[in-house]
C-alpha atoms as a PDB file:
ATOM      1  CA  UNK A   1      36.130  90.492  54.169  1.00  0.00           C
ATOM      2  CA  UNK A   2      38.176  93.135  52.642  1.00  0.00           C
ATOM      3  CA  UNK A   3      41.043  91.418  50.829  1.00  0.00           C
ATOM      4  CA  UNK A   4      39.426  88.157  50.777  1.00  0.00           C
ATOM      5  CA  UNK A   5      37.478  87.155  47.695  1.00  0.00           C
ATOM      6  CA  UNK A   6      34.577  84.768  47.282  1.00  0.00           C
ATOM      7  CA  UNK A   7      34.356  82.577  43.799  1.00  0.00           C
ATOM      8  CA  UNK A   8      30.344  83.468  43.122  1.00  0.00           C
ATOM      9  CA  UNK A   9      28.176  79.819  42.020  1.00  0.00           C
ATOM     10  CA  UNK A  10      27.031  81.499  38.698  1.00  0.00           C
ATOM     11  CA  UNK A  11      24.849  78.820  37.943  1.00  0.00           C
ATOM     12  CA  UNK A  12      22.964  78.899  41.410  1.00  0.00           C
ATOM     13  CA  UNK A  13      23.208  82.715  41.756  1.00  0.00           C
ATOM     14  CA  UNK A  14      22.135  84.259  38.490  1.00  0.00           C
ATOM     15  CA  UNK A  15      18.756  83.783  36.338  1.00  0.00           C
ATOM     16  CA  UNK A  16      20.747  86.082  33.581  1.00  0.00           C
ATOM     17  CA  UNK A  17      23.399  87.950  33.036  1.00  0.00           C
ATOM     18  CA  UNK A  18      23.539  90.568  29.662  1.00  0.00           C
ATOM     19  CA  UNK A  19      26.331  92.432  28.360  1.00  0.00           C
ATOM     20  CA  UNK A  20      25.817  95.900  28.694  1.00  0.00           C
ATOM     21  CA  UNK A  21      29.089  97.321  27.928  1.00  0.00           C
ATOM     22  CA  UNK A  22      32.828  97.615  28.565  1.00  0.00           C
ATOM     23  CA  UNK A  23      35.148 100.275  28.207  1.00  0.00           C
ATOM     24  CA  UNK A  24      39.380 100.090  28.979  1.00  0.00           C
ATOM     25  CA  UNK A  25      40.448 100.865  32.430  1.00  0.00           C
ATOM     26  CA  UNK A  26      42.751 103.819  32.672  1.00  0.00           C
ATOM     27  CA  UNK A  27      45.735 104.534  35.411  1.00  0.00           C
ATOM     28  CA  UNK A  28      43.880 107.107  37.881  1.00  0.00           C
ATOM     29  CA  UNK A  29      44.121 110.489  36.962  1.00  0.00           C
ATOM     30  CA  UNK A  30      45.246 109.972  33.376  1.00  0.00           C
ATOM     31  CA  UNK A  31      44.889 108.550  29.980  1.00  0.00           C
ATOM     32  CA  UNK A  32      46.604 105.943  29.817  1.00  0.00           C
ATOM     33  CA  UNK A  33      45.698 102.640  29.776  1.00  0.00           C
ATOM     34  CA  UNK A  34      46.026 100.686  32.858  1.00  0.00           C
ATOM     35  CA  UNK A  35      47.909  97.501  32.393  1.00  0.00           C
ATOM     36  CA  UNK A  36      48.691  94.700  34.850  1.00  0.00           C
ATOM     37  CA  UNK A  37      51.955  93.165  35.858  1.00  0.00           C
ATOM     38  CA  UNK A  38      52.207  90.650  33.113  1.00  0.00           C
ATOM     39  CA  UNK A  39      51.262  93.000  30.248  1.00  0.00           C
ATOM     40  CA  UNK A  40      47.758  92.607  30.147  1.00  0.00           C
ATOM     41  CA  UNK A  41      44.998  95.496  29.612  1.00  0.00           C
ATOM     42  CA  UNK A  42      42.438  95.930  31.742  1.00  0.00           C
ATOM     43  CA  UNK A  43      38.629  96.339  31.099  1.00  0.00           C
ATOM     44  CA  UNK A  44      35.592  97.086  33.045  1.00  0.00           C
ATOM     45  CA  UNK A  45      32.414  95.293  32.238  1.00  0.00           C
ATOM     46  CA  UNK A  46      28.995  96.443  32.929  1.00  0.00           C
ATOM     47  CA  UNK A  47      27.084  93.283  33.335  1.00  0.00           C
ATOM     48  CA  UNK A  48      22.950  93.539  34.303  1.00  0.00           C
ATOM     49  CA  UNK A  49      22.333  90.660  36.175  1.00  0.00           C
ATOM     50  CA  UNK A  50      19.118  88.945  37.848  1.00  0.00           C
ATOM     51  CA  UNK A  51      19.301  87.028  40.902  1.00  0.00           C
ATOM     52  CA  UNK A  52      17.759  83.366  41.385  1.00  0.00           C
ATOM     53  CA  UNK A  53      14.797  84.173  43.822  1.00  0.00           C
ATOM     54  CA  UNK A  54      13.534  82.493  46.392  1.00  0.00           C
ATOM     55  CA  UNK A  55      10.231  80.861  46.216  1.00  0.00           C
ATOM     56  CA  UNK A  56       6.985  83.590  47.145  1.00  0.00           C
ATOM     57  CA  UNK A  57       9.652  86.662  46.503  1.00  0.00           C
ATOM     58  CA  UNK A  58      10.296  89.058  43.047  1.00  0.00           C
ATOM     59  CA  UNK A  59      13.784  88.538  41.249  1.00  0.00           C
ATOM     60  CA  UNK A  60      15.808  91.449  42.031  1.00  0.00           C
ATOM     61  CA  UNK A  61      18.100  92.430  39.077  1.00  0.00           C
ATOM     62  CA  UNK A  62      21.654  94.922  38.879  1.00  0.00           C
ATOM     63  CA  UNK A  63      24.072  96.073  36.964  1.00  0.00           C
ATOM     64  CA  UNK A  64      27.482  94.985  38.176  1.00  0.00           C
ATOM     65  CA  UNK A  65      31.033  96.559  37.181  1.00  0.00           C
ATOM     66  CA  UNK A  66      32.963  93.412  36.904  1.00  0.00           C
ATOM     67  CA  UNK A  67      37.258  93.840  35.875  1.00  0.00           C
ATOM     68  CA  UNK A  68      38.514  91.942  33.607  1.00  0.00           C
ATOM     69  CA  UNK A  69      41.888  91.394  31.871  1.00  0.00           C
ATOM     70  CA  UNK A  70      42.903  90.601  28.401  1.00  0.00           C
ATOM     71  CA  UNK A  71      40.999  91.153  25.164  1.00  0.00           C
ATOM     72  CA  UNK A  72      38.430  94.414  24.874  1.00  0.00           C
ATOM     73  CA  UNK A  73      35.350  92.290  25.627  1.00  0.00           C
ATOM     74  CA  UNK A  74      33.086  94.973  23.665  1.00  0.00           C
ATOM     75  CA  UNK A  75      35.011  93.514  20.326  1.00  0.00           C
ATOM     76  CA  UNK A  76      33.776  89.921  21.165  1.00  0.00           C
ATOM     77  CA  UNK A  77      30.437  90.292  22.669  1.00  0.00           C
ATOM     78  CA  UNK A  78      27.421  92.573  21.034  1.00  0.00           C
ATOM     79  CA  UNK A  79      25.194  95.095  23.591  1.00  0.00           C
ATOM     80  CA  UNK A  80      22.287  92.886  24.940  1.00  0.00           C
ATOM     81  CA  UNK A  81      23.849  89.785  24.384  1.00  0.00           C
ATOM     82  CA  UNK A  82      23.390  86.902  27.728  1.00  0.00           C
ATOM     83  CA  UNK A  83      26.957  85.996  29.020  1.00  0.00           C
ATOM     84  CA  UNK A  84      28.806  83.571  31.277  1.00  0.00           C
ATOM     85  CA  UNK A  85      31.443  84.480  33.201  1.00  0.00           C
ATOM     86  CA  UNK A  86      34.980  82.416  33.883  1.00  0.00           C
ATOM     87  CA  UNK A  87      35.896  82.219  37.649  1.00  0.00           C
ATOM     88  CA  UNK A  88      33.432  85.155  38.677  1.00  0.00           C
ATOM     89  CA  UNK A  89      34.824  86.759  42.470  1.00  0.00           C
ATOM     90  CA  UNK A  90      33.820  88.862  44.723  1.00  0.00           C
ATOM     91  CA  UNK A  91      35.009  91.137  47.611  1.00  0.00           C
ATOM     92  CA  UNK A  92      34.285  94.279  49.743  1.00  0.00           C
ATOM     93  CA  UNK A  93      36.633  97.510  49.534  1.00  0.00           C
ATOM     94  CA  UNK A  94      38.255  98.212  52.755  1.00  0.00           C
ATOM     95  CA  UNK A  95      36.289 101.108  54.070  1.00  0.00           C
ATOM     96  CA  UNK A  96      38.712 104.387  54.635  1.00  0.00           C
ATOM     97  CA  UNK A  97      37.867 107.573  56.666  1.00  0.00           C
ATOM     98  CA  UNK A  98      38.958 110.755  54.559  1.00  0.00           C
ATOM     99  CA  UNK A  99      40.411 113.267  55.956  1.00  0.00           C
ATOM    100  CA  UNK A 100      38.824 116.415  56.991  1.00  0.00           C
ATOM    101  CA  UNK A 101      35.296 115.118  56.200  1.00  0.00           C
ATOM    102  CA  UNK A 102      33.023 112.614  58.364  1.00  0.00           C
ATOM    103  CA  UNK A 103      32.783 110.571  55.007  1.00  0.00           C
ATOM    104  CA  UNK A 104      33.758 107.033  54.759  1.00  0.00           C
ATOM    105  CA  UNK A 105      34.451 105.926  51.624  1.00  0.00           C
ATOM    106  CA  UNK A 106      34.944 102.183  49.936  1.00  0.00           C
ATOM    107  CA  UNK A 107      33.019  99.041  51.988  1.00  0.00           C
ATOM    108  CA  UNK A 108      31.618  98.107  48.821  1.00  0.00           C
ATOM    109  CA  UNK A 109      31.617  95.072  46.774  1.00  0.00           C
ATOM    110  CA  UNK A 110      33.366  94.644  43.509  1.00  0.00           C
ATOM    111  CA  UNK A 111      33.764  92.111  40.985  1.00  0.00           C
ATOM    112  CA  UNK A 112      36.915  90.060  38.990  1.00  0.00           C
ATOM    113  CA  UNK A 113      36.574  87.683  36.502  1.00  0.00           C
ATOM    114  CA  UNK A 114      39.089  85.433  34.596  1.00  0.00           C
ATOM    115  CA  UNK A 115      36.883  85.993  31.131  1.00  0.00           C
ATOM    116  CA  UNK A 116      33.714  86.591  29.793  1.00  0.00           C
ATOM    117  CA  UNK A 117      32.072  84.729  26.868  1.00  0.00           C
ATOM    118  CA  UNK A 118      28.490  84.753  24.866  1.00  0.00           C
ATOM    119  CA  UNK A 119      26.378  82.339  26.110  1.00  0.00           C
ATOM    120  CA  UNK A 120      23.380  81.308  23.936  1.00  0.00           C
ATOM    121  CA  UNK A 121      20.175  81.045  25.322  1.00  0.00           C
ATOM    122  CA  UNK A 122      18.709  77.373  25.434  1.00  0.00           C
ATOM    123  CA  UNK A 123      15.442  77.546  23.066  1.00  0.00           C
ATOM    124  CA  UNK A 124      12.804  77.517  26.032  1.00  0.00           C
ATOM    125  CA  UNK A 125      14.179  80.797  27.497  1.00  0.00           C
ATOM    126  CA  UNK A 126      16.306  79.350  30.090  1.00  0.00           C
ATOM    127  CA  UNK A 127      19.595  79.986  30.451  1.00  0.00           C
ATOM    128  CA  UNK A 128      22.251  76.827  29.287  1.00  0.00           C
ATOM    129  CA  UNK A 129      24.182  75.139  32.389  1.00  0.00           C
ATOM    130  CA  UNK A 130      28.269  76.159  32.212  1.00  0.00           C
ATOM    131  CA  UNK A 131      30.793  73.801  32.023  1.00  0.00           C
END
């Protein structure tokens, strides 16, 4: 699948998702921010998430690195706090031999999103349907 990208069902996929951090993405090697081709920053989210499980079988949870661009999400959203995310997508990194080593690197998934945004938890626990 590598440059394909598959829009994740949120809704059917996730029990929760919490806000664990996000910090600006920086142009490799340096300090400065890295900014896309229309002028917009970019941030990397650390989402923990837990998986819907099947019936008979433990929920499995992660944390997941998800880019965004736009606003510092940090500034909007409080440590802890559940979260939705806008057009969540996923894809595999093309896997590269380096050379001079046996390693392979990349072949793993990563995560874009369009936004993130609080998302209040209904008042039995569960968590509210999106939009």
């Amino acid at each position: 699948m590598p440059g394909g990208f598959i829009t994740v069902d949120c809704k059917n996929t996730f029990v929760a998702a919490i806000f664990l951090a996000a910090t600006a993405k920086t142009i490799f090697g340096t300090d400065q921010p890295d900014i896309s081709k229309d002028g917009q920053r970019k941030y990397s989210a650390d989402v923990a998430v837990t998986y819907l499980a099947d019936p008979g079988r433990k929920p499995v949870s992660e944390v997941i690195s998800v880019s965004l661009m736009g606003a510092d999400p940090s500034a909007m959203i409080s440590p802890g706090q559940p979260v939705e995310f806008d057009r969540l997508r996923c894809s595999v990194s093309s896997p590269e031999k380096r050379e001079g080593s046996n390693r392979i690197s990349g072949g793993r998934l990563f995560y874009m999103a369009d936004g993130l945004r609080s998302a209040s938890p209904a008042p039995n626990g569960s968590r509210p349907l999106a939009s």
